[in-house]
C-alpha atoms as a PDB file:
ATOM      1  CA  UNK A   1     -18.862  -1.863  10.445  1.00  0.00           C
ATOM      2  CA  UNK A   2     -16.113  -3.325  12.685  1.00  0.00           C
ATOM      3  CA  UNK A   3     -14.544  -1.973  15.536  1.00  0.00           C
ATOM      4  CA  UNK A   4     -11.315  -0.034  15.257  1.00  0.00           C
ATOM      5  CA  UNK A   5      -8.999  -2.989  15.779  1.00  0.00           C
ATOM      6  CA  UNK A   6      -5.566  -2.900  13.563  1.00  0.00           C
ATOM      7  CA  UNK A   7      -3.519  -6.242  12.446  1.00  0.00           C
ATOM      8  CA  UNK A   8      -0.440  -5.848  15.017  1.00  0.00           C
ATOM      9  CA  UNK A   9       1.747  -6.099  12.043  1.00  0.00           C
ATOM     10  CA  UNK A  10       2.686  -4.235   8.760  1.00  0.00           C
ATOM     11  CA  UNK A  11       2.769  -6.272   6.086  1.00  0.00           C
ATOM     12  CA  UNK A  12       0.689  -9.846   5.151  1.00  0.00           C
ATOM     13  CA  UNK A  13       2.826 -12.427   3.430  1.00  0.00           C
ATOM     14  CA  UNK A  14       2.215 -15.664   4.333  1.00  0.00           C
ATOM     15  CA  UNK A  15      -0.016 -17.604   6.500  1.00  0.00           C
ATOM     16  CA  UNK A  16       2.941 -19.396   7.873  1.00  0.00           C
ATOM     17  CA  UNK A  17       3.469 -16.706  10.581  1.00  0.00           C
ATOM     18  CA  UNK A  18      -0.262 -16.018  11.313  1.00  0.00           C
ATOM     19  CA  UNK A  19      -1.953 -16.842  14.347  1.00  0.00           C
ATOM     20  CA  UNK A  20      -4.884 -18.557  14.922  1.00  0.00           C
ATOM     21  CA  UNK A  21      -6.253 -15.333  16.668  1.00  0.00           C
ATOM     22  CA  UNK A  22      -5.417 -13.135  13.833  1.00  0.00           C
ATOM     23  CA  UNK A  23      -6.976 -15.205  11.634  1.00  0.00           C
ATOM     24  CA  UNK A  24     -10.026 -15.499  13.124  1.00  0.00           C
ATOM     25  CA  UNK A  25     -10.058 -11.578  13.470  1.00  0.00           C
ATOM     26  CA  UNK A  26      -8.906 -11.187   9.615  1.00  0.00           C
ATOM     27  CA  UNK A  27     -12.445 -13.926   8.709  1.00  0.00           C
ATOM     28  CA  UNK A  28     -14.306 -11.893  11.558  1.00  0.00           C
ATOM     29  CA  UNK A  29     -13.100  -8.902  10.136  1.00  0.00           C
ATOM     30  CA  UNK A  30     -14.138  -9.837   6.212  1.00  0.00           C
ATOM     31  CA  UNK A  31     -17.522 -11.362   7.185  1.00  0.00           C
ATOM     32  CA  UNK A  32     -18.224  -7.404   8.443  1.00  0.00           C
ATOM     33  CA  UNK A  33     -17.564  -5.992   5.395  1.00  0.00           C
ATOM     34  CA  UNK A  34     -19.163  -8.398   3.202  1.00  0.00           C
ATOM     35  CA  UNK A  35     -22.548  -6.430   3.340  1.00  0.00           C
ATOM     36  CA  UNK A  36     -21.140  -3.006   1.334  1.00  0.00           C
ATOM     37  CA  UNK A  37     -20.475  -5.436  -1.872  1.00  0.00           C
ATOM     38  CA  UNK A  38     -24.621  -5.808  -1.382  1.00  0.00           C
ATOM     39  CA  UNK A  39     -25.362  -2.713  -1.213  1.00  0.00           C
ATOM     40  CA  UNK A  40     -26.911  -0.329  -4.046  1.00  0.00           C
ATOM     41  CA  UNK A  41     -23.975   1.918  -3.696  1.00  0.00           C
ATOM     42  CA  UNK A  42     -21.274  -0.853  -3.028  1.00  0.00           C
ATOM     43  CA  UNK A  43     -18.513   1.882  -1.685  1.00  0.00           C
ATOM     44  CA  UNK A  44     -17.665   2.838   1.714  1.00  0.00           C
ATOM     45  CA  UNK A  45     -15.148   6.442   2.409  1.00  0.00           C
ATOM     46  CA  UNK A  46     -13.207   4.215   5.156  1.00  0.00           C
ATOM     47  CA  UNK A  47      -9.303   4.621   3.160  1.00  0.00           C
ATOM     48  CA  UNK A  48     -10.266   7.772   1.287  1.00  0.00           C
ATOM     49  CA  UNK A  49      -7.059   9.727   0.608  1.00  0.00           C
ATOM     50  CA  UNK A  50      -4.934   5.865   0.590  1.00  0.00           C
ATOM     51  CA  UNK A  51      -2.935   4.395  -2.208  1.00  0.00           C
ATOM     52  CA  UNK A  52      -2.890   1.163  -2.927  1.00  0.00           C
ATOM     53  CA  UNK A  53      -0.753  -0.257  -5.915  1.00  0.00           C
ATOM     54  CA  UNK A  54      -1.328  -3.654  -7.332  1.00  0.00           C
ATOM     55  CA  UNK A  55       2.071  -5.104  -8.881  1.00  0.00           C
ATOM     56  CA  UNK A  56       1.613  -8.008 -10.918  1.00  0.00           C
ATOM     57  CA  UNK A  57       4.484  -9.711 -12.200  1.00  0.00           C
ATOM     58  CA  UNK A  58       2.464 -13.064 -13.253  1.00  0.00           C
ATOM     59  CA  UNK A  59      -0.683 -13.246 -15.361  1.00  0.00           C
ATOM     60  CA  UNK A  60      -3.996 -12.695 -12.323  1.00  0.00           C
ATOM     61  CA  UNK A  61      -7.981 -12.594 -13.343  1.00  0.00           C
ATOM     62  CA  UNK A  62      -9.622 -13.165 -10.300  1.00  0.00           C
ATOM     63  CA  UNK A  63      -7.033 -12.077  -7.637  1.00  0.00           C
ATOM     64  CA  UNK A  64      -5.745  -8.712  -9.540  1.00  0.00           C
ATOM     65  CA  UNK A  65      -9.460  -7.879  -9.909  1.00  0.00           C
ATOM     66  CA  UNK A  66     -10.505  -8.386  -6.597  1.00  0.00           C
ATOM     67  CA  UNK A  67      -7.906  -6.259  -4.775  1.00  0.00           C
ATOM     68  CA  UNK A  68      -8.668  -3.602  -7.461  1.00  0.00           C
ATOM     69  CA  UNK A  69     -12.227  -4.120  -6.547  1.00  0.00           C
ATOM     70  CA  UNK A  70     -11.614  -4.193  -2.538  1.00  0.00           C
ATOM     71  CA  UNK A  71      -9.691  -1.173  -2.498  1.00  0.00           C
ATOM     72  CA  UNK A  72     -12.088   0.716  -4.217  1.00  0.00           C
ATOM     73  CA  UNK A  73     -15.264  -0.182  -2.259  1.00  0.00           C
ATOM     74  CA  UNK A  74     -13.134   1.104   0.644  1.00  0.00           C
ATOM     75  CA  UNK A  75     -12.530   4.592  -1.738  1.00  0.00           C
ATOM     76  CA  UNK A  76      -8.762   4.188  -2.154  1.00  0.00           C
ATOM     77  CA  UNK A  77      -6.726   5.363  -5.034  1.00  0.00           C
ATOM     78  CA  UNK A  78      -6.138   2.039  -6.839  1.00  0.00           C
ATOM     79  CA  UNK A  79      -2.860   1.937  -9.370  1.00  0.00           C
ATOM     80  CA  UNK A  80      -2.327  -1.415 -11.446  1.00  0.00           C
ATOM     81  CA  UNK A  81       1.029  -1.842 -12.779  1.00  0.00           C
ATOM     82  CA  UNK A  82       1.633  -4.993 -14.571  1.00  0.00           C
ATOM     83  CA  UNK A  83       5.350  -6.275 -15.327  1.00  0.00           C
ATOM     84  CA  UNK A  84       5.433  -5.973 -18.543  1.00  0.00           C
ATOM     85  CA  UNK A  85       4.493  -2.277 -18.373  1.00  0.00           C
ATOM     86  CA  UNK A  86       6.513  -1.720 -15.527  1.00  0.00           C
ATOM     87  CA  UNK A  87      10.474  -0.851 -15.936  1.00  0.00           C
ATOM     88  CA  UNK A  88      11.726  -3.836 -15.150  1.00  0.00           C
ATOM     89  CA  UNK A  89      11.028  -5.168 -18.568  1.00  0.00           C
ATOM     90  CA  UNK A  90      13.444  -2.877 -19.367  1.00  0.00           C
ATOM     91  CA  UNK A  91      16.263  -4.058 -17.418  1.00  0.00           C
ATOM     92  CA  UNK A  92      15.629  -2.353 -13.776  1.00  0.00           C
ATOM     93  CA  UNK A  93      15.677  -4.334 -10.810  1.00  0.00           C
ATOM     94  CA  UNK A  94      12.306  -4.465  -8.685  1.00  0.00           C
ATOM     95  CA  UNK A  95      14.624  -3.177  -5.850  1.00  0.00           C
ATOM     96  CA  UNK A  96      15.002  -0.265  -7.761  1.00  0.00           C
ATOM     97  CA  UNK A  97      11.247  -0.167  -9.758  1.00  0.00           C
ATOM     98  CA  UNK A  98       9.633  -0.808  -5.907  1.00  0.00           C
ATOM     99  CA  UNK A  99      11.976   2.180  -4.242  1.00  0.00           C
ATOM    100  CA  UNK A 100      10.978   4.569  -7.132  1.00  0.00           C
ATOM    101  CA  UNK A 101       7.298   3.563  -6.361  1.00  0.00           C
ATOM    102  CA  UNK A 102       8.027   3.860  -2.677  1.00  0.00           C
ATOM    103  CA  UNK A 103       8.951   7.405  -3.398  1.00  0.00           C
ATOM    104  CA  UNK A 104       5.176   8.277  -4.731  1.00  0.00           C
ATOM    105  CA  UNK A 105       3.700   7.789  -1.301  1.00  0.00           C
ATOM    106  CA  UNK A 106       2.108   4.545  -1.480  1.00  0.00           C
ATOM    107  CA  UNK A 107       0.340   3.135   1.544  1.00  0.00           C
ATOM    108  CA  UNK A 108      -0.019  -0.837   0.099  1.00  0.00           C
ATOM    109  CA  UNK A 109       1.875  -2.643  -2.563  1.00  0.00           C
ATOM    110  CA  UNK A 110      -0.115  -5.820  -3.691  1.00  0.00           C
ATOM    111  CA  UNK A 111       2.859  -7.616  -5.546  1.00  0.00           C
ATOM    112  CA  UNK A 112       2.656 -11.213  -7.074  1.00  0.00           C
ATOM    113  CA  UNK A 113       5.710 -12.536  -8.656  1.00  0.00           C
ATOM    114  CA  UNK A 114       6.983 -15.763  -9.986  1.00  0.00           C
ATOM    115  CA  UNK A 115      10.005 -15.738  -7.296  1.00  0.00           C
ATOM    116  CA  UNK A 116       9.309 -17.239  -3.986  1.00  0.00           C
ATOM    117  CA  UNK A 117      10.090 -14.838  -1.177  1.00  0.00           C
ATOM    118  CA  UNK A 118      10.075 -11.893  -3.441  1.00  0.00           C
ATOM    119  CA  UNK A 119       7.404 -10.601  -1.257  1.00  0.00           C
ATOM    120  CA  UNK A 120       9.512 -10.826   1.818  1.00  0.00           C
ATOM    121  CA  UNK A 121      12.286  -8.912   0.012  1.00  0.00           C
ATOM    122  CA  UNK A 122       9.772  -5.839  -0.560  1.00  0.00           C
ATOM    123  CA  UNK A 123       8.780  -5.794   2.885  1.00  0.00           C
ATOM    124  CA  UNK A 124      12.472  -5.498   4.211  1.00  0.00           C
ATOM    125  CA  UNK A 125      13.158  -2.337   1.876  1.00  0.00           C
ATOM    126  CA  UNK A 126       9.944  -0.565   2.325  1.00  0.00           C
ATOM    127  CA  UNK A 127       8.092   1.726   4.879  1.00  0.00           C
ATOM    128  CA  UNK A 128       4.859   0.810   3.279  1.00  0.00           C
ATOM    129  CA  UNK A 129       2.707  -2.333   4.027  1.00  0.00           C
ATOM    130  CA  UNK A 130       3.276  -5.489   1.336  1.00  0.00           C
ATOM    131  CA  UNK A 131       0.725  -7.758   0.557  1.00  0.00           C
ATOM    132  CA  UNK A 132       1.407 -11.048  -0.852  1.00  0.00           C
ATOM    133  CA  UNK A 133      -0.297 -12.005  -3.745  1.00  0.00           C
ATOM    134  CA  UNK A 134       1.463 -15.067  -4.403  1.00  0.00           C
ATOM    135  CA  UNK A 135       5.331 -15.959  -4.783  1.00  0.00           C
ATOM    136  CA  UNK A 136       6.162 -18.613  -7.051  1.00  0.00           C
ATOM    137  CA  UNK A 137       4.452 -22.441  -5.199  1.00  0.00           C
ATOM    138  CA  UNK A 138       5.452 -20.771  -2.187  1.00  0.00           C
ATOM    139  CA  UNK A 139       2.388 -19.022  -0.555  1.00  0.00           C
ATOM    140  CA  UNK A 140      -1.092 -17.114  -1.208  1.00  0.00           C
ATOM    141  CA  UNK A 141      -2.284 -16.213   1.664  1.00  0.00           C
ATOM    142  CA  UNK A 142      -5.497 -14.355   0.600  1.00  0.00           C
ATOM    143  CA  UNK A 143      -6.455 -17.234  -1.188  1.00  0.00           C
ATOM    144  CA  UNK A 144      -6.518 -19.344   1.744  1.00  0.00           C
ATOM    145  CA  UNK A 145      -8.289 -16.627   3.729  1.00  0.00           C
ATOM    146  CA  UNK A 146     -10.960 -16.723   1.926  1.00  0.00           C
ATOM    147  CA  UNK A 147     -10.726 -20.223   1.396  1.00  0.00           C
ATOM    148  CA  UNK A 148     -11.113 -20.550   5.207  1.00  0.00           C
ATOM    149  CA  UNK A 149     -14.008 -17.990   5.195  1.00  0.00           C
ATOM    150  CA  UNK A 150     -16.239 -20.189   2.713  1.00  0.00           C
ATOM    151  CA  UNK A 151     -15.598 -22.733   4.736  1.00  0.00           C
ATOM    152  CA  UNK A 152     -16.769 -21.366   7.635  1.00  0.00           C
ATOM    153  CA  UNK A 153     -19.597 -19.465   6.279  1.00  0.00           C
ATOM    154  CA  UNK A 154     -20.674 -22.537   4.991  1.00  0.00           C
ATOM    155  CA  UNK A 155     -20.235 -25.125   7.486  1.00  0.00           C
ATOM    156  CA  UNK A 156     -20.450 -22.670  10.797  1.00  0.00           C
ATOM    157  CA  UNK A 157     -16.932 -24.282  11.891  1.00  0.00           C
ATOM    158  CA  UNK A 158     -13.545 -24.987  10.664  1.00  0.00           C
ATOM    159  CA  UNK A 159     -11.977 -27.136  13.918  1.00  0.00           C
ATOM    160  CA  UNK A 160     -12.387 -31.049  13.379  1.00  0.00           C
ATOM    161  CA  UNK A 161     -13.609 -30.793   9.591  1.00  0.00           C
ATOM    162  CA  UNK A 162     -11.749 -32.981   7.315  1.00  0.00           C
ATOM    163  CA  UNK A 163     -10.434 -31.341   4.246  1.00  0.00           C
ATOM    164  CA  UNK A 164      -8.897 -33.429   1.330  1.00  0.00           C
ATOM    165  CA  UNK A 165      -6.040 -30.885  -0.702  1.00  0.00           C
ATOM    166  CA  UNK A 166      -6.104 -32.806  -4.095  1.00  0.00           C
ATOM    167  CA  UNK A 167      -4.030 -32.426  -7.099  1.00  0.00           C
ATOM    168  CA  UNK A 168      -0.228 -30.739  -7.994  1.00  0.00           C
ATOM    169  CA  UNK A 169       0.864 -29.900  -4.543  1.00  0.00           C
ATOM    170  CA  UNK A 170       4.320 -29.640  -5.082  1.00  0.00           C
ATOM    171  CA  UNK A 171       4.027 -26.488  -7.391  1.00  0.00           C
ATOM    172  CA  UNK A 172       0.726 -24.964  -5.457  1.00  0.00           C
ATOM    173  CA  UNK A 173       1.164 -22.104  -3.168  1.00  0.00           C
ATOM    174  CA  UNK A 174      -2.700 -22.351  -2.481  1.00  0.00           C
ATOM    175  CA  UNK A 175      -1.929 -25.526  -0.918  1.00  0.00           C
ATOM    176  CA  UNK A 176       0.695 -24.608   1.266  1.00  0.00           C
ATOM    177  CA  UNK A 177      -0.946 -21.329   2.450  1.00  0.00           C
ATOM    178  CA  UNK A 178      -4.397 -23.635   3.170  1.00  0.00           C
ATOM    179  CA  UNK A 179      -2.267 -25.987   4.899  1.00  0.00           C
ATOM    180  CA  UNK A 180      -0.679 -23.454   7.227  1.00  0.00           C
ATOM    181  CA  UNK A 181      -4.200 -22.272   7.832  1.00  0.00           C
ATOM    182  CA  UNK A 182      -6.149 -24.929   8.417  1.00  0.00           C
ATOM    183  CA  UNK A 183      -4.128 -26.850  10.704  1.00  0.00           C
ATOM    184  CA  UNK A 184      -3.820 -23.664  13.091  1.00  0.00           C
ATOM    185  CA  UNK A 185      -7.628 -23.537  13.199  1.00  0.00           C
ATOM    186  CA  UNK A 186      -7.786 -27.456  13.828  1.00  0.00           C
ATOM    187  CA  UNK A 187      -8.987 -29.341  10.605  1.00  0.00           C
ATOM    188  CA  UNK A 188      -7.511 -32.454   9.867  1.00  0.00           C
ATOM    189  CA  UNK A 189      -5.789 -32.166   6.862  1.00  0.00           C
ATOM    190  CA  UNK A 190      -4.881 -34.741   3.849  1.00  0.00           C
ATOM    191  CA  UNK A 191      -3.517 -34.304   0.820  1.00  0.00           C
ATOM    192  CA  UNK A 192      -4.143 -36.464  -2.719  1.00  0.00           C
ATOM    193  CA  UNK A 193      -2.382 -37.059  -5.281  1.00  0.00           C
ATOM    194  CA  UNK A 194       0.180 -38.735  -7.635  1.00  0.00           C
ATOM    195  CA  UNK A 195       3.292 -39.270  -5.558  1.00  0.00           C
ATOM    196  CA  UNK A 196       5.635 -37.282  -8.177  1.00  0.00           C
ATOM    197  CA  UNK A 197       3.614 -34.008  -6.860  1.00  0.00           C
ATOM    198  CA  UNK A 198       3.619 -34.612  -3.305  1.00  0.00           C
ATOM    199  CA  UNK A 199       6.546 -33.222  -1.752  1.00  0.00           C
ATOM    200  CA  UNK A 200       8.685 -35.547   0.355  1.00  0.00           C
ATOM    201  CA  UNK A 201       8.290 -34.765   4.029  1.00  0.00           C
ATOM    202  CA  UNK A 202       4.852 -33.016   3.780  1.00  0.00           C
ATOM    203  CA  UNK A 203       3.740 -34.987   6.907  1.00  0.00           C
ATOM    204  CA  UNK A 204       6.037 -32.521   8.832  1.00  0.00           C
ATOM    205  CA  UNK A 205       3.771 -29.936   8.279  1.00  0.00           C
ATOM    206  CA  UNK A 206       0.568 -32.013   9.915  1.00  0.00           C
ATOM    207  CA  UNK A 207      -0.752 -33.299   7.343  1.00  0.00           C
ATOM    208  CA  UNK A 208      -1.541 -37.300   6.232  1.00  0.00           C
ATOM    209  CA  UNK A 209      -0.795 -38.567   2.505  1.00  0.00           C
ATOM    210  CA  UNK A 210      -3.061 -40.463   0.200  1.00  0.00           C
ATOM    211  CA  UNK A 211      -2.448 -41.821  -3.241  1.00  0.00           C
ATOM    212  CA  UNK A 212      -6.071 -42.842  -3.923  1.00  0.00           C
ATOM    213  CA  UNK A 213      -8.732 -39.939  -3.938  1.00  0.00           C
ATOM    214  CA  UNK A 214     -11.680 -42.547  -3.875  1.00  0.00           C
ATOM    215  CA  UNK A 215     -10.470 -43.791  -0.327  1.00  0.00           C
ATOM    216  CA  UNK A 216     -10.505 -39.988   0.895  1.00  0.00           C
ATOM    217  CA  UNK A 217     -13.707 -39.104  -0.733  1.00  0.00           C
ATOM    218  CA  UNK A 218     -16.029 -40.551   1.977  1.00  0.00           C
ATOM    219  CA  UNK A 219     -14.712 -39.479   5.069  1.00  0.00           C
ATOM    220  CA  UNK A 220     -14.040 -35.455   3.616  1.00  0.00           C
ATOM    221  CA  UNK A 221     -16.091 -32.104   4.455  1.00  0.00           C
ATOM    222  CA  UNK A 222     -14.470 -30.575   1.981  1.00  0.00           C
ATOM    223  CA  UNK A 223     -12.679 -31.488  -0.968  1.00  0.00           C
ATOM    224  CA  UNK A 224     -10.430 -28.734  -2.277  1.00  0.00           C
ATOM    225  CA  UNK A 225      -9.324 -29.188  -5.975  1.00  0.00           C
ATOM    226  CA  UNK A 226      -5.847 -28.082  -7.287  1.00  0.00           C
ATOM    227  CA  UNK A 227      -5.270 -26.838 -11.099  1.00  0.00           C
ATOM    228  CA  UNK A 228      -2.133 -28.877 -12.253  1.00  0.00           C
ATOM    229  CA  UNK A 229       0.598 -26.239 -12.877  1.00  0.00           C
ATOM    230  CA  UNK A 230       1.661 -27.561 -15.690  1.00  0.00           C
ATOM    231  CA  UNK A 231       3.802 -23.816 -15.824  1.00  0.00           C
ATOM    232  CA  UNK A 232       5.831 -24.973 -13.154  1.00  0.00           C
ATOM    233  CA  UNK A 233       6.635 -28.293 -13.970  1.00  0.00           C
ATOM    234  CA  UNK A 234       9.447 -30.479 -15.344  1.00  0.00           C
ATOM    235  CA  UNK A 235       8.176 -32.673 -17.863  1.00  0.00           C
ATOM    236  CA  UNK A 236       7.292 -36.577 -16.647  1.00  0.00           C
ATOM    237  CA  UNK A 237       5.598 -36.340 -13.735  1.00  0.00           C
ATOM    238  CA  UNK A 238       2.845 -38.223 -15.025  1.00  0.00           C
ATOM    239  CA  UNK A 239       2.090 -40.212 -17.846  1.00  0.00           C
ATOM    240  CA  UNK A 240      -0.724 -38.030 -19.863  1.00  0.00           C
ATOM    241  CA  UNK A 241      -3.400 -35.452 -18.656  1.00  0.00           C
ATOM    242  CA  UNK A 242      -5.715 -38.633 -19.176  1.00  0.00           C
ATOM    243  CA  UNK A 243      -4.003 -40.762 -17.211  1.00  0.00           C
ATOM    244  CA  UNK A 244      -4.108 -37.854 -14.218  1.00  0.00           C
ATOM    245  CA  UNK A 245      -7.576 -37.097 -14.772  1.00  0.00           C
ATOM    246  CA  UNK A 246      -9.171 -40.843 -14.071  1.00  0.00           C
ATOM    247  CA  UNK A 247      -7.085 -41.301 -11.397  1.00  0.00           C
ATOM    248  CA  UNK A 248      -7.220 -37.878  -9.541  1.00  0.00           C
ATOM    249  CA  UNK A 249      -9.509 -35.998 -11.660  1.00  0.00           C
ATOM    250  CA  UNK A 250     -12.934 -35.367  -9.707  1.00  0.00           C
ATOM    251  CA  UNK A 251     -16.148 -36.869 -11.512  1.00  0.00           C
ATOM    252  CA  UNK A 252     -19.555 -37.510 -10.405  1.00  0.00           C
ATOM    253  CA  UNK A 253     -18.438 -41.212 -10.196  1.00  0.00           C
ATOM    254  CA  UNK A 254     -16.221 -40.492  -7.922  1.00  0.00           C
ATOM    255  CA  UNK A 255     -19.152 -38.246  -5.708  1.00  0.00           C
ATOM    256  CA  UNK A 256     -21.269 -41.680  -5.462  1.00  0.00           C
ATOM    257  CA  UNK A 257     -19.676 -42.273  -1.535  1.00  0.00           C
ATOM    258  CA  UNK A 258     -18.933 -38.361  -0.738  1.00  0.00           C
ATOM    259  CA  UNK A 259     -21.051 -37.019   2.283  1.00  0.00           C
ATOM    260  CA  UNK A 260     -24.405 -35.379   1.548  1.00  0.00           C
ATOM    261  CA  UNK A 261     -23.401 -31.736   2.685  1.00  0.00           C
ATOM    262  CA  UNK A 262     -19.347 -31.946   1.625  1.00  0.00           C
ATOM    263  CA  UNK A 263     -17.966 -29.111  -0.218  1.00  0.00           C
ATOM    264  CA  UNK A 264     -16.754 -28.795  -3.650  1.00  0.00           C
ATOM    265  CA  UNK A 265     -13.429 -25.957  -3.927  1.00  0.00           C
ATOM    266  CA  UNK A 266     -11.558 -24.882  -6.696  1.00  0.00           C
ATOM    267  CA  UNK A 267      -8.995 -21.292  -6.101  1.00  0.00           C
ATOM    268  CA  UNK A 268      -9.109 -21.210 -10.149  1.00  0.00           C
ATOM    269  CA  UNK A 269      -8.627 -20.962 -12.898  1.00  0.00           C
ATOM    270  CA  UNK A 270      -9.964 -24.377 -13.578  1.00  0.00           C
ATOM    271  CA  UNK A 271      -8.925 -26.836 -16.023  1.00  0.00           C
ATOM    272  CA  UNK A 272     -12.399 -28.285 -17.055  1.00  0.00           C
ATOM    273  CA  UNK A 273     -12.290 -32.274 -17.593  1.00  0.00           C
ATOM    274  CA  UNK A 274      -9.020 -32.448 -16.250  1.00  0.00           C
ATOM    275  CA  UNK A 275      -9.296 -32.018 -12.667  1.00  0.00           C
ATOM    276  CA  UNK A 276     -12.848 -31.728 -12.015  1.00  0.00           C
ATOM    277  CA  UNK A 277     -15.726 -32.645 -14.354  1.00  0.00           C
ATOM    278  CA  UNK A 278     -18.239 -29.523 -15.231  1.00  0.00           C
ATOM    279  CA  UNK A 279     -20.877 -31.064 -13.865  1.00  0.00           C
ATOM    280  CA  UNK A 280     -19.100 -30.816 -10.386  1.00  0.00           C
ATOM    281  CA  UNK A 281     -17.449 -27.522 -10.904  1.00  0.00           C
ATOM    282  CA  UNK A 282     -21.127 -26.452 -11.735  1.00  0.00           C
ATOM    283  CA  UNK A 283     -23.016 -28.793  -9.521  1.00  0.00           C
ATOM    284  CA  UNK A 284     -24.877 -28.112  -5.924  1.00  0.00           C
ATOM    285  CA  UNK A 285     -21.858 -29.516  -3.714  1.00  0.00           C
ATOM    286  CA  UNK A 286     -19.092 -26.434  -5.617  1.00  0.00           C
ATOM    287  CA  UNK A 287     -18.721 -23.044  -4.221  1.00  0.00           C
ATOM    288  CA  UNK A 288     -16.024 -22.185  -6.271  1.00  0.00           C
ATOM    289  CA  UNK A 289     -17.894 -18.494  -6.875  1.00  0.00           C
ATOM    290  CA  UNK A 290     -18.883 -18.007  -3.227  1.00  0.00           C
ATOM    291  CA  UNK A 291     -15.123 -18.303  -2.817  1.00  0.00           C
ATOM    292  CA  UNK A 292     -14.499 -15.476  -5.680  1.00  0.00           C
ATOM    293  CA  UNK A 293     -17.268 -13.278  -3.391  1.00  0.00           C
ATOM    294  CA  UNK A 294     -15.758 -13.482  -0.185  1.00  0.00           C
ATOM    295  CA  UNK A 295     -12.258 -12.787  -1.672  1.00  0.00           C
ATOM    296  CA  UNK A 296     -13.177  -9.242  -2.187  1.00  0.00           C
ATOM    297  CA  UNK A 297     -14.695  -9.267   1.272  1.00  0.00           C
ATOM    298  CA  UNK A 298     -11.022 -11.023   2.615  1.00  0.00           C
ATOM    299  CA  UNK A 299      -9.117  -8.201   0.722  1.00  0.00           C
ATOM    300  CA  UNK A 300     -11.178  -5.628   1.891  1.00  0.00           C
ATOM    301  CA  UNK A 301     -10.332  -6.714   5.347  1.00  0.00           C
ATOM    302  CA  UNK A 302      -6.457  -6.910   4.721  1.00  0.00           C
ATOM    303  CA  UNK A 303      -6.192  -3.391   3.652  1.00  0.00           C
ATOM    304  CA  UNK A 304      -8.791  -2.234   6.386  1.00  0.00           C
ATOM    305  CA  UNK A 305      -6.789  -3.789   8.803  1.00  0.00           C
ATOM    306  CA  UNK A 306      -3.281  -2.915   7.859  1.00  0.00           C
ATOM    307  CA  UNK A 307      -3.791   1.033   7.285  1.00  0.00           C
ATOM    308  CA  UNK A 308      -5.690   1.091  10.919  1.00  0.00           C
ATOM    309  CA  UNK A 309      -9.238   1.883   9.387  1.00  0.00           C
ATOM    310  CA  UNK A 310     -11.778   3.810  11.876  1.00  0.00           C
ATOM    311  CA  UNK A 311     -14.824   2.364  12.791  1.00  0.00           C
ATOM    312  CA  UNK A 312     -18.211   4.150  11.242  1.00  0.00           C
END
């Protein structure tokens, strides 16, 4: 396993206010632990005697899953609480439905919730480390984490790649939290789509614009898809789901003029023949489950790293 090295923080919310060092020791860190998920017996003792509680205010397959997954490989205690059957649905406050959980000794809360900066909130009133799973289209860090670490594993670098970020951008905190991280590892970054869901000003965060994914096709490494949010959205913001899926949608059409080794990315879940075809979403460029994989290995990391984890 790793050495004993700790994040120098407590809590993980957003890539934002990572480093390019600690991310490269979070990926270095996760590509470690990936073997235990092949073993026969796929569970290490390395947080026996930890708590981890997943708090999931907003509906979660493969994220909830995985953190329930990484912190039991690593032997933790694993609670899942989701908000309805938490006490908030009956009129608490999470201030007061995170203090009472405080009060049981946790050692991690994983909390996703529909408010951006919720996350932040947690960490401020609590001794114990936060993860964020996601706050509202603001950021999910994990997700780009192990967005980064496909990348890598797959194309043995991340510096001077160019990835395209296609799709509802204005609502996705998966594109905010890749941007963050890619442009501190030194991709070159563009992002695609209809100019009602690309927020005004995005350039500031180092990052070009295109309106027409054909012309970004050719030149990309890595083409990261987007699920419109349609959740999020007011209503307008493009004509039809048609309409949005000829002109932004990715087809094997569209493929002809992509390079021979670029990547196909989705975070999920996907919305089949909308924005990406199933032959591509199935097809040899996608790694859309390698990404599931290595988020278990990227949460694993997270919660090895935070609670100080001894080496073996």
């Amino acid at each position: 396993m790793v050495e004993s090295i700790t994040l120098k923080r407590k809590d993980l919310l957003g890539m934002e206010d990572l480093g390019a060092e600690e991310i490269y020791h979070i990926l270095d860190t996760a590509e470690s632990l990936k073997e235990i998920s092949t073993r026969q017996i796929k569970k290490v003792p390395t947080l026996r005697g930890k708590t981890i509680i997943n708090l999931f205010f907003e509906p979660s397959t493969r994220t909830r899953t995985s953190f329930e997954i990484a912190g039991k490989r690593l032997s933790a205690d694993v609670i899942n609480i989701s908000g309805s059957g938490s006490s908030v649905s009956k009129g608490e406050s999470l201030q007061d439905t995170a203090k009472n959980l405080q009060a049981m000794s946790p050692d991690i809360i994983v909390l996703r919730h529909s408010v951006p900066g919720t996350s932040h909130l947690l960490a401020r009133l609590l001794p114990c480390s936060i993860i964020n799973a996601g706050d509202g289209a603001h950021e999910h860090p994990t997700q780009a984490l192990l967005d980064l670490l496909t990348i890598r594993e797959k194309k043995q670098r991340i510096e001077g790649l160019n990835v395209a970020i296609v799709g509802d951008i204005s609502h996705s905190r998966v594109a905010r939290s890749n941007i963050w991280g890619l442009t501190k590892l030194g991709a070159h970054v563009t992002v695609v789509g209809p100019p009602t869901l690309i927020p005004a000003e995005i350039e500031k965060l180092g990052v070009e614009v295109s309106y027409n994914l054909p012309e970004v096709i050719p030149q990309a490494d890595v083409i990261m898809m987007l699920r419109i949010q349609l959740e999020r959205q007011e209503k307008g913001l493009f004509p039809s789901l048609r309409e949005y899926s000829r002109l932004f949608g990715l087809s094997r059409t569209k493929l002809v003029n992509a390079r021979p080794d670029v990547l196909i990315m989705h975070p999920g879940p996907t919305n089949r023949g909308i924005e990406i075809e199933p032959e591509v979403a199935d097809g040899p460029y996608a790694v859309i489950l390698d990404q599931v994989t290595n988020g278990v290995a990227v949460r694993m990391a997270l919660m090895y790293l935070l609670l100080g984890g001894k080496a073996e």
